[in-house]
C-alpha atoms as a PDB file:
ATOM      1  CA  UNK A   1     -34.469 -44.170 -27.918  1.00  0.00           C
ATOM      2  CA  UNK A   2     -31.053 -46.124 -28.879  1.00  0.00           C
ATOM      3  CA  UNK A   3     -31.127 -50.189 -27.519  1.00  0.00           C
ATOM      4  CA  UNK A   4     -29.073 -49.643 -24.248  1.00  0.00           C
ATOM      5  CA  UNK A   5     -30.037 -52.621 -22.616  1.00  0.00           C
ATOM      6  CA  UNK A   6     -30.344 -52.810 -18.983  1.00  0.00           C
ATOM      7  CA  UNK A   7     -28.027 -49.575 -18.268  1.00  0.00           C
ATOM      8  CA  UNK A   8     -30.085 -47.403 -16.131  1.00  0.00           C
ATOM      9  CA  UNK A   9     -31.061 -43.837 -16.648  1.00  0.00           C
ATOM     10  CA  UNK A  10     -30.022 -41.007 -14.942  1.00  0.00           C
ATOM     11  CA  UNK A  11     -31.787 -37.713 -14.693  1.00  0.00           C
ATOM     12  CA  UNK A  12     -29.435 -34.920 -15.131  1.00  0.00           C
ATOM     13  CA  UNK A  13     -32.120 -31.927 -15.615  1.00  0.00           C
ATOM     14  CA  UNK A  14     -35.679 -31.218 -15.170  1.00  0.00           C
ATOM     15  CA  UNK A  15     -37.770 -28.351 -16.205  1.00  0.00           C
ATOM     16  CA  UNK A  16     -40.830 -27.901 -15.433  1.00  0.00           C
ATOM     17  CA  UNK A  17     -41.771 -25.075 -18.404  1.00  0.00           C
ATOM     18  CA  UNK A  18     -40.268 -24.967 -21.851  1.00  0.00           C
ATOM     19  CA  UNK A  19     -42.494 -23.838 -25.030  1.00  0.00           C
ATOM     20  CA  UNK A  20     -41.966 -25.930 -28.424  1.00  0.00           C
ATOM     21  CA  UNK A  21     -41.991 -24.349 -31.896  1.00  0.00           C
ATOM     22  CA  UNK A  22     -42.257 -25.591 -35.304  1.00  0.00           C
ATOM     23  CA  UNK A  23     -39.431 -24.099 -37.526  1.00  0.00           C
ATOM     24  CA  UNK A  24     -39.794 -22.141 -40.702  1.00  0.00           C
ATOM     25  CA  UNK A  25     -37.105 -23.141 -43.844  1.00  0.00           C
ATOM     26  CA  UNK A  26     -33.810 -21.954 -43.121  1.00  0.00           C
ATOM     27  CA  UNK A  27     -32.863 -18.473 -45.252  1.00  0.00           C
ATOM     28  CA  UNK A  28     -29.327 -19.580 -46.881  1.00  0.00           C
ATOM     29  CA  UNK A  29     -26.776 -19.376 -44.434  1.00  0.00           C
ATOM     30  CA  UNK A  30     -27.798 -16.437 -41.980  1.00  0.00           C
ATOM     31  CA  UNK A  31     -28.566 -19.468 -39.123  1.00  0.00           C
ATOM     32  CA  UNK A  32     -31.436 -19.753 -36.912  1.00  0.00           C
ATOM     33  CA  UNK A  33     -33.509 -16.561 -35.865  1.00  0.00           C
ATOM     34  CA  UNK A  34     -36.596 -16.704 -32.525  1.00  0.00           C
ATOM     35  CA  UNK A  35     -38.226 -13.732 -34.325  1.00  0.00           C
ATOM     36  CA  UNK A  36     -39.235 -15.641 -37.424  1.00  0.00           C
ATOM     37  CA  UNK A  37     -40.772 -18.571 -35.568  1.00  0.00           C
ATOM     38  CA  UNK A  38     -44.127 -16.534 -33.933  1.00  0.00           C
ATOM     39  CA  UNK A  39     -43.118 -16.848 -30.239  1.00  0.00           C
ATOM     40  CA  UNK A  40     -46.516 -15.536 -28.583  1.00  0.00           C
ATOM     41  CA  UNK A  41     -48.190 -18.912 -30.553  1.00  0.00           C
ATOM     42  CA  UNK A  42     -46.049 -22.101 -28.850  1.00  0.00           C
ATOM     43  CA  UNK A  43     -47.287 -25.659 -30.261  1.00  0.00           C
ATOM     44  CA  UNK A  44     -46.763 -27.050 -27.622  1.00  0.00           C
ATOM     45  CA  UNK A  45     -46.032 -25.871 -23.647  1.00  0.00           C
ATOM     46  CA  UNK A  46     -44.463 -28.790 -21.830  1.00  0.00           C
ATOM     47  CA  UNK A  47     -41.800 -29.729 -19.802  1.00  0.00           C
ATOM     48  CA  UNK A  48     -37.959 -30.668 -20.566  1.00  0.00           C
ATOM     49  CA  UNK A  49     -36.022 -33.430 -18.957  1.00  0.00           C
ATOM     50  CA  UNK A  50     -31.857 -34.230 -19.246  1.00  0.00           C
ATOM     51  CA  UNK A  51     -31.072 -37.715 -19.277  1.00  0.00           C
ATOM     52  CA  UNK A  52     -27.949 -40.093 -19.699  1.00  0.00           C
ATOM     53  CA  UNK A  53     -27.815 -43.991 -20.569  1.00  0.00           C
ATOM     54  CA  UNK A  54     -24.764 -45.497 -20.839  1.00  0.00           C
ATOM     55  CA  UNK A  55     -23.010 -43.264 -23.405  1.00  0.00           C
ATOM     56  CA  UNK A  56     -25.723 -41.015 -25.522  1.00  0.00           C
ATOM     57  CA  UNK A  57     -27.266 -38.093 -23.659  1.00  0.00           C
ATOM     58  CA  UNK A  58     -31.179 -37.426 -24.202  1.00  0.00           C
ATOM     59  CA  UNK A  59     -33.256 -34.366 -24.388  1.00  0.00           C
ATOM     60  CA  UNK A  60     -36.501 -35.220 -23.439  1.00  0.00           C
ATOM     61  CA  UNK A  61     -39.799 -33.026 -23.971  1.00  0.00           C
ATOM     62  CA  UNK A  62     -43.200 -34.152 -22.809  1.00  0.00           C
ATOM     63  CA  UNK A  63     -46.384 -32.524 -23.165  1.00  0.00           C
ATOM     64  CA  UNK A  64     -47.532 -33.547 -19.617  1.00  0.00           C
ATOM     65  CA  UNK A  65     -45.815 -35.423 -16.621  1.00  0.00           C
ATOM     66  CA  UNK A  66     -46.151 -38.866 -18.324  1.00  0.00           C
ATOM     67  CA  UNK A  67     -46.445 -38.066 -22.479  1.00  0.00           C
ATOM     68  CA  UNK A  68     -43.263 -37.948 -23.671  1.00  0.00           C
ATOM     69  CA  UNK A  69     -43.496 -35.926 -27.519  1.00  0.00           C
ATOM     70  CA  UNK A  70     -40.013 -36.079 -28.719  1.00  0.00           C
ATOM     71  CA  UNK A  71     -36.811 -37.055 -27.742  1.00  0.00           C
ATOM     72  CA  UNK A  72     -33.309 -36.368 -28.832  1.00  0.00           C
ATOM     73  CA  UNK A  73     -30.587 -38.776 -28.534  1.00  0.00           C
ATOM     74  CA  UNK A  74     -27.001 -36.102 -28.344  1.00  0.00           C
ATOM     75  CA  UNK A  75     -23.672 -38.084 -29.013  1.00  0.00           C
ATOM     76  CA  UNK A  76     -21.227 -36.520 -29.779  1.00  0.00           C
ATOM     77  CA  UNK A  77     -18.016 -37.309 -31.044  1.00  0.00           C
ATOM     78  CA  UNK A  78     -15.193 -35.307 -33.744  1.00  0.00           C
ATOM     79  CA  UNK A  79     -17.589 -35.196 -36.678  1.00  0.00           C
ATOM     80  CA  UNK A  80     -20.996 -33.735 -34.777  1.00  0.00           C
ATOM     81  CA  UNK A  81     -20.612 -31.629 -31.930  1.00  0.00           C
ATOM     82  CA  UNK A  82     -22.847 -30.325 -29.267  1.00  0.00           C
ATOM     83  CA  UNK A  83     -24.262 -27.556 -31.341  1.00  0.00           C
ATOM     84  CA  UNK A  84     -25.052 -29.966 -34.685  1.00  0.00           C
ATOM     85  CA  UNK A  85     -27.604 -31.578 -32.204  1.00  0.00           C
ATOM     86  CA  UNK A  86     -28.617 -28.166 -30.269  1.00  0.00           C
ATOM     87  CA  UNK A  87     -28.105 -25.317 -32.441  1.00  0.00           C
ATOM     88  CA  UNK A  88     -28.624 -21.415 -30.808  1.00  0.00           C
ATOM     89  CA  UNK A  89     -30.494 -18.703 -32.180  1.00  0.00           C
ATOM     90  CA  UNK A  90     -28.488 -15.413 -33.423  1.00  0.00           C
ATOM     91  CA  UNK A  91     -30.651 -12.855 -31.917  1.00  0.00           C
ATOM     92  CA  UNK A  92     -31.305 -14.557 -28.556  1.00  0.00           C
ATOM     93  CA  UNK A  93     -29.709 -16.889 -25.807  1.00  0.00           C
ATOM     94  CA  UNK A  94     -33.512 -18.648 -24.583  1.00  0.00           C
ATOM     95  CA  UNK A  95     -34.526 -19.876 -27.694  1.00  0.00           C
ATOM     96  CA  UNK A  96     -32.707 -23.170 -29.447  1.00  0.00           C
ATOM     97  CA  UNK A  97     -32.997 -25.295 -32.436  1.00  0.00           C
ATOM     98  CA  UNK A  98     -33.485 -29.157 -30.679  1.00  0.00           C
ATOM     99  CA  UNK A  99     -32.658 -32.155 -33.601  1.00  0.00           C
ATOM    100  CA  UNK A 100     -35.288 -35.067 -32.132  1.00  0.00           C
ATOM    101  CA  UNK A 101     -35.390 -38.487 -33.624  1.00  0.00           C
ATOM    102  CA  UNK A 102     -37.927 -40.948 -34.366  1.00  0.00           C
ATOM    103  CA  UNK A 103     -37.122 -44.364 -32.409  1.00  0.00           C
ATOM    104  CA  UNK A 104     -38.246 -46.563 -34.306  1.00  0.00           C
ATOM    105  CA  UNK A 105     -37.474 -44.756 -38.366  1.00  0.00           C
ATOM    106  CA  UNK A 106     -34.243 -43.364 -37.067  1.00  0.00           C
ATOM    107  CA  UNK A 107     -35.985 -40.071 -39.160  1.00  0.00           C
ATOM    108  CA  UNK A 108     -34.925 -36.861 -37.257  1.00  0.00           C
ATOM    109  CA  UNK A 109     -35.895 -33.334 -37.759  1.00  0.00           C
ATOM    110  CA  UNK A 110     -35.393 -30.019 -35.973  1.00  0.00           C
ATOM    111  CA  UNK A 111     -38.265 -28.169 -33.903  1.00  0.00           C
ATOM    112  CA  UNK A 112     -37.409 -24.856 -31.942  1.00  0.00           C
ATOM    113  CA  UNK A 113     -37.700 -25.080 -27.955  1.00  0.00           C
ATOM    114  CA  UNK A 114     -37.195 -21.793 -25.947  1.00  0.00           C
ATOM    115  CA  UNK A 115     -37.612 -20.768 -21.903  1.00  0.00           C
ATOM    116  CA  UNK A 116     -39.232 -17.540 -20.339  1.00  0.00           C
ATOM    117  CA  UNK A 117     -35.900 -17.277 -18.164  1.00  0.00           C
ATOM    118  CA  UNK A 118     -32.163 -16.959 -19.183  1.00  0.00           C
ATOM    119  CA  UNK A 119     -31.160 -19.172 -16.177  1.00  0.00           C
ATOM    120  CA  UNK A 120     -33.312 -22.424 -17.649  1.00  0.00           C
ATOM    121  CA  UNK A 121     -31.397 -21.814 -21.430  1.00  0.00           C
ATOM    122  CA  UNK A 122     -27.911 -21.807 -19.113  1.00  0.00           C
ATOM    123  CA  UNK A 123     -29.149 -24.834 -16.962  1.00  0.00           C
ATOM    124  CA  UNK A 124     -30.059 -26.647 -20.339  1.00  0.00           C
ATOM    125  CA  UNK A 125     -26.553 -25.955 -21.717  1.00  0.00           C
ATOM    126  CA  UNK A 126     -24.733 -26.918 -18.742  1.00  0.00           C
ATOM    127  CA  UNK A 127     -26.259 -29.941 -17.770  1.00  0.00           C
ATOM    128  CA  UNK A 128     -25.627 -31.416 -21.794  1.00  0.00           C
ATOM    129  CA  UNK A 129     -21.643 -29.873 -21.640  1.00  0.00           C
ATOM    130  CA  UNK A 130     -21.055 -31.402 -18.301  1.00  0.00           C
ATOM    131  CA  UNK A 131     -22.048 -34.492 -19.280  1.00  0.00           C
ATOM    132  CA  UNK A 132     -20.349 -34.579 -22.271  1.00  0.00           C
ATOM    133  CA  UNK A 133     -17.011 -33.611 -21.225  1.00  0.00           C
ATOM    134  CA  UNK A 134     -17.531 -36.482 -18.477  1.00  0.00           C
ATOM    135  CA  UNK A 135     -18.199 -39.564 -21.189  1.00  0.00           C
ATOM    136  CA  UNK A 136     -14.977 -37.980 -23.013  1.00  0.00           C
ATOM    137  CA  UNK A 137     -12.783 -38.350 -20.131  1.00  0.00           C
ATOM    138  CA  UNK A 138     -14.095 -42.081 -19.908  1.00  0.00           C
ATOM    139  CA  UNK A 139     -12.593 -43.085 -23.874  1.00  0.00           C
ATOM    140  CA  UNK A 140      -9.340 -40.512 -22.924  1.00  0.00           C
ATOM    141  CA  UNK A 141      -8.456 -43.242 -20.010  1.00  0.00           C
ATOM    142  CA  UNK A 142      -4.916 -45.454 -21.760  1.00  0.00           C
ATOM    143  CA  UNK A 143      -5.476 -48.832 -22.317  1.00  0.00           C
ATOM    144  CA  UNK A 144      -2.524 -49.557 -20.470  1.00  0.00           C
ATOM    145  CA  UNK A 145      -3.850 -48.974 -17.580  1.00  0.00           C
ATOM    146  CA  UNK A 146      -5.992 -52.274 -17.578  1.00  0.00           C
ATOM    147  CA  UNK A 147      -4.622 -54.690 -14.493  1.00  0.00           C
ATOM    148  CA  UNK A 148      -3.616 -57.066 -17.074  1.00  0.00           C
ATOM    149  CA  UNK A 149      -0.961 -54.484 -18.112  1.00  0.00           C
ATOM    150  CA  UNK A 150      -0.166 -53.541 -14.828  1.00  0.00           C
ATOM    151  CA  UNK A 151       0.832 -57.393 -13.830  1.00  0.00           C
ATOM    152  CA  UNK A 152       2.859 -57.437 -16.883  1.00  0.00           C
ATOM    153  CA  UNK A 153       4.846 -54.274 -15.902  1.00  0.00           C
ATOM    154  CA  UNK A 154       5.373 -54.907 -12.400  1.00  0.00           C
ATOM    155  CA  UNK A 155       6.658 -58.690 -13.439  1.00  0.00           C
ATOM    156  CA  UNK A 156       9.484 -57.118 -15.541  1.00  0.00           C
ATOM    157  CA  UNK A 157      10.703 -55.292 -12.776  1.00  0.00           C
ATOM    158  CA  UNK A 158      14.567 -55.553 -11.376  1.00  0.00           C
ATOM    159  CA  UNK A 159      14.590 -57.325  -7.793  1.00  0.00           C
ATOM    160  CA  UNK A 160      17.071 -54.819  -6.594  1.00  0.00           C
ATOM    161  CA  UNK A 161      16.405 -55.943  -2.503  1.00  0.00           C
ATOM    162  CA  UNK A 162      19.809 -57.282  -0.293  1.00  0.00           C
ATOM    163  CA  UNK A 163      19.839 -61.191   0.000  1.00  0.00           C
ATOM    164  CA  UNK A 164      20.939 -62.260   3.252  1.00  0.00           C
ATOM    165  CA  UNK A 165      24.013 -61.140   4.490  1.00  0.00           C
ATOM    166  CA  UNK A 166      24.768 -58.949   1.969  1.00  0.00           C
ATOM    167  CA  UNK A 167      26.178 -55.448   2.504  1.00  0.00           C
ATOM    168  CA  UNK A 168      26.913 -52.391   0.691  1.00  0.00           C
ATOM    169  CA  UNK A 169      30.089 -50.568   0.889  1.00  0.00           C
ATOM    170  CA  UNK A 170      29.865 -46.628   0.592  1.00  0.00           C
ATOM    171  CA  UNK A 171      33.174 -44.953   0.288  1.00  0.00           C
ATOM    172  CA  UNK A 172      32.910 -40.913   0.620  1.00  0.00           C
ATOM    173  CA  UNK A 173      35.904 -38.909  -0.358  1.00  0.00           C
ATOM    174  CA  UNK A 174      35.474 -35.451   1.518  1.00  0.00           C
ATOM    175  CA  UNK A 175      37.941 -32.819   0.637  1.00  0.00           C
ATOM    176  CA  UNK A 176      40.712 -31.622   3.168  1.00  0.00           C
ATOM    177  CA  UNK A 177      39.879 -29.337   5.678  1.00  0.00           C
ATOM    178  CA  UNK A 178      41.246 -25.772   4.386  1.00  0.00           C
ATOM    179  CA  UNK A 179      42.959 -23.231   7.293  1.00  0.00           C
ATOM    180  CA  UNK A 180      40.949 -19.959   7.564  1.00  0.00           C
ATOM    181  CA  UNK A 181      43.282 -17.249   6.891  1.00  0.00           C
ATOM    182  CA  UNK A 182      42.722 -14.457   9.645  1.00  0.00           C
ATOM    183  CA  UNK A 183      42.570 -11.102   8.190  1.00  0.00           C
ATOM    184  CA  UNK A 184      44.298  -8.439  10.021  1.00  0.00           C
ATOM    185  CA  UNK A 185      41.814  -5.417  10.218  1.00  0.00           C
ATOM    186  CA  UNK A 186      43.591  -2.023  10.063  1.00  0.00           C
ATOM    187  CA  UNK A 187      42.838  -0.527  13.204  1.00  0.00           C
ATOM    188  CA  UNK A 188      42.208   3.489  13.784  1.00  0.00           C
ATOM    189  CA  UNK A 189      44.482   5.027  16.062  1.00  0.00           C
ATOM    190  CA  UNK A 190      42.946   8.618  18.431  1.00  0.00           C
ATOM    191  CA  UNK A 191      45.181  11.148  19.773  1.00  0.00           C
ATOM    192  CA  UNK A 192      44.861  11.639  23.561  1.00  0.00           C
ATOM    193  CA  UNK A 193      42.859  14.865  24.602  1.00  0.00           C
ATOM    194  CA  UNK A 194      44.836  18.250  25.638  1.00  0.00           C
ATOM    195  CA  UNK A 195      45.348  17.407  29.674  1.00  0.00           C
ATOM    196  CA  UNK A 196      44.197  20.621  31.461  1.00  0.00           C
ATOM    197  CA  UNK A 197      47.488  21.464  32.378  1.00  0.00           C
ATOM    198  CA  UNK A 198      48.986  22.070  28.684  1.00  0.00           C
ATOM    199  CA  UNK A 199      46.048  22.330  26.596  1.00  0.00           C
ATOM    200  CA  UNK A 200      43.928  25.160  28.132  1.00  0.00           C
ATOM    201  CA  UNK A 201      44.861  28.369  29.909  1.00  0.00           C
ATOM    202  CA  UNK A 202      43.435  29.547  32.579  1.00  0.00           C
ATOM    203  CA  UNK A 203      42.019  33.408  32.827  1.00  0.00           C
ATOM    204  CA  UNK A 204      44.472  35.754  33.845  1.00  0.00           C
ATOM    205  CA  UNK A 205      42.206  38.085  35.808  1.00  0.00           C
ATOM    206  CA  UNK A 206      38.999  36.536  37.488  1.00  0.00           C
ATOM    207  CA  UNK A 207      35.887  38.106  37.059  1.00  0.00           C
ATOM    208  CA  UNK A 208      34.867  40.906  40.022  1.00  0.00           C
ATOM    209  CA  UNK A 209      31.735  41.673  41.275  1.00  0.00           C
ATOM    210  CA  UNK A 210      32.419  45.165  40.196  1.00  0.00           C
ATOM    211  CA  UNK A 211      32.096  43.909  36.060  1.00  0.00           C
ATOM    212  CA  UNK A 212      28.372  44.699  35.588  1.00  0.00           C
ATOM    213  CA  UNK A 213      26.308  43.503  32.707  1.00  0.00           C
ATOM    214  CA  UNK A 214      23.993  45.949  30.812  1.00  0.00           C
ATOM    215  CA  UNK A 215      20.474  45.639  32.552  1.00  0.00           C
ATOM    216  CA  UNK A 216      17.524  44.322  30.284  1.00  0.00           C
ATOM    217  CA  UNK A 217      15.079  46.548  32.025  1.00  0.00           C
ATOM    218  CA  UNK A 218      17.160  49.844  31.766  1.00  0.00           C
ATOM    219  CA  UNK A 219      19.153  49.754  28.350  1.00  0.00           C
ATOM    220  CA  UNK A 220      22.850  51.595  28.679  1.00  0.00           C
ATOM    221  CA  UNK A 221      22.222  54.924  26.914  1.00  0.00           C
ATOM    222  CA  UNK A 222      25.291  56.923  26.108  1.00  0.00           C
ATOM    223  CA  UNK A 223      24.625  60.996  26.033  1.00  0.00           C
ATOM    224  CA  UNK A 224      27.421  63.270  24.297  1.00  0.00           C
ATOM    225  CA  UNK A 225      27.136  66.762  23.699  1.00  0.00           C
ATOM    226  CA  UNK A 226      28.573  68.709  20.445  1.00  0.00           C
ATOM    227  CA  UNK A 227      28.440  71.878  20.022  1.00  0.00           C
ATOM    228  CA  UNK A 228      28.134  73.548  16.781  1.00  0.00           C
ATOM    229  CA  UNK A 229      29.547  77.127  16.317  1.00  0.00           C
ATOM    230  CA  UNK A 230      28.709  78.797  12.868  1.00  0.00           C
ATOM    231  CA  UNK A 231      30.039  82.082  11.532  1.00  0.00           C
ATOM    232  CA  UNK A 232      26.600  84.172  10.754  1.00  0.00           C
ATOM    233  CA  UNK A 233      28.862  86.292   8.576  1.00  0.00           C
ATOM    234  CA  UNK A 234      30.207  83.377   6.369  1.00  0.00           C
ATOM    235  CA  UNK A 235      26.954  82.245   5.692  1.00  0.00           C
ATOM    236  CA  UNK A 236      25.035  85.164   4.684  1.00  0.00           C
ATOM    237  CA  UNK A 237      28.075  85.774   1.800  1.00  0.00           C
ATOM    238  CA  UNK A 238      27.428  82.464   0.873  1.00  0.00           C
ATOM    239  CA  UNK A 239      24.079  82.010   0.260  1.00  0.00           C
ATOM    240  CA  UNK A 240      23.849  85.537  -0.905  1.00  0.00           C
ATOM    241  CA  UNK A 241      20.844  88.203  -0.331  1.00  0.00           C
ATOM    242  CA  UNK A 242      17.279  87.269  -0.622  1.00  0.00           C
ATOM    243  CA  UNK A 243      15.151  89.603  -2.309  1.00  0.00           C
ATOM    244  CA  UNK A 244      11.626  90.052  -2.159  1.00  0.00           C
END
């Protein structure tokens, strides 16, 4: 690993399966494929562990709990992103391309890593961007906001406070008081009702017990008699004989 001196380490990950490949020659630019690299043969079946110290992140893989095989120092900065140091595969999400370096030759070299699980690839890939975005926001900080800078600032500020006995004279012009005009609202004027003397008349002839209405059981019927007389004469010329 990189000479950090006495920062400590923190573990940000650890996984207790990941299988370890060793990668065939890239074909031009068609990137990194799992099916070329004979995934039922691992070299290796190990486990994975996420660390940070001070600024670089590592990628750890050891082929037990105490033999470390390679690690991989990630920092990354405009030039070199995440994915120059842990490239994906095209035709999966578990599998990865994982740049390792030697710590003592500085030599580096790519070997392909890969989970049985989705959820460890996401866990691998969210541990590393969460970190990474965190040591950003560290260099984004202004240098102005060093206390040094902050004494100078608050030095060259105005002492705007009252001395003793001073006042301060507020003068307020307010605007006359305007009259509300009253608005005369048309008003509606109703005729007085008819009186009962004047308006209505009053029946001429009261009703009698004599006036009977039509009973609902026994409907008025109304007979009339006509009689017809004919003249047999007249209509025998007019119809003329019948013959048989």
């Amino acid at each position: 690993m990189d000479e950090v001196g006495s920062e400590p380490t923190i573990l940000l990950l650890r996984l207790l399966e990941v299988f370890v490949y060793k990668l065939p020659p890239l074909k031009g630019n068609a990137g990194r494929r799992a099916e070329e690299w004979d995934l039922a043969n691992p070299a290796i079946t190990g486990s994975l562990s996420v660390v940070n110290r001070g600024e670089t992140v590592y990628v750890q893989i050891f082929k037990d709990e105490t033999t470390l095989f390679a690690s991989a120092p990630i920092k990354v900065d405009e030039k070199r992103p995440l994915e120059f140091f842990l490239e994906g595969c095209k035709d999966t999400s578990r599998y990865f391309a994982l740049r390792i370096e030697d710590e003592r030759s500085k030599r580096h070299t790519y070997i392909g890593i890969g989970f049985r699980d989705r959820q460890s690839a996401f866990d691998l890939r969210a541990a590393l961007d969460d970190q990474i975005r965190r040591i950003s926001r560290q260099h984004e900080v202004p240098e102005s906001s060093s206390s040094d800078d902050l004494s100078k600032s608050t030095e060259q500020l105005l002492d705007l406070s009252l001395k003793d006995g001073e006042k301060i004279a507020v003068k307020i012009n307010l605007p006359p008081k305007r009259k509300k005009k009253t608005k005369k609202t048309g008003q509606l004027s109703l005729s007085k009702p008819p009186s009962a003397a004047t308006g209505i008349k009053p029946l001429t002839k009261p009703l009698t017990s004599s006036t009977k209405a039509p009973s609902l059981s026994q409907p008025a019927t109304t007979t009339q008699t006509v009689t017809l007389e004919t003249n047999k004469d007249e209509d025998d010329d007019d119809w003329g004989d019948f013959q048989s």
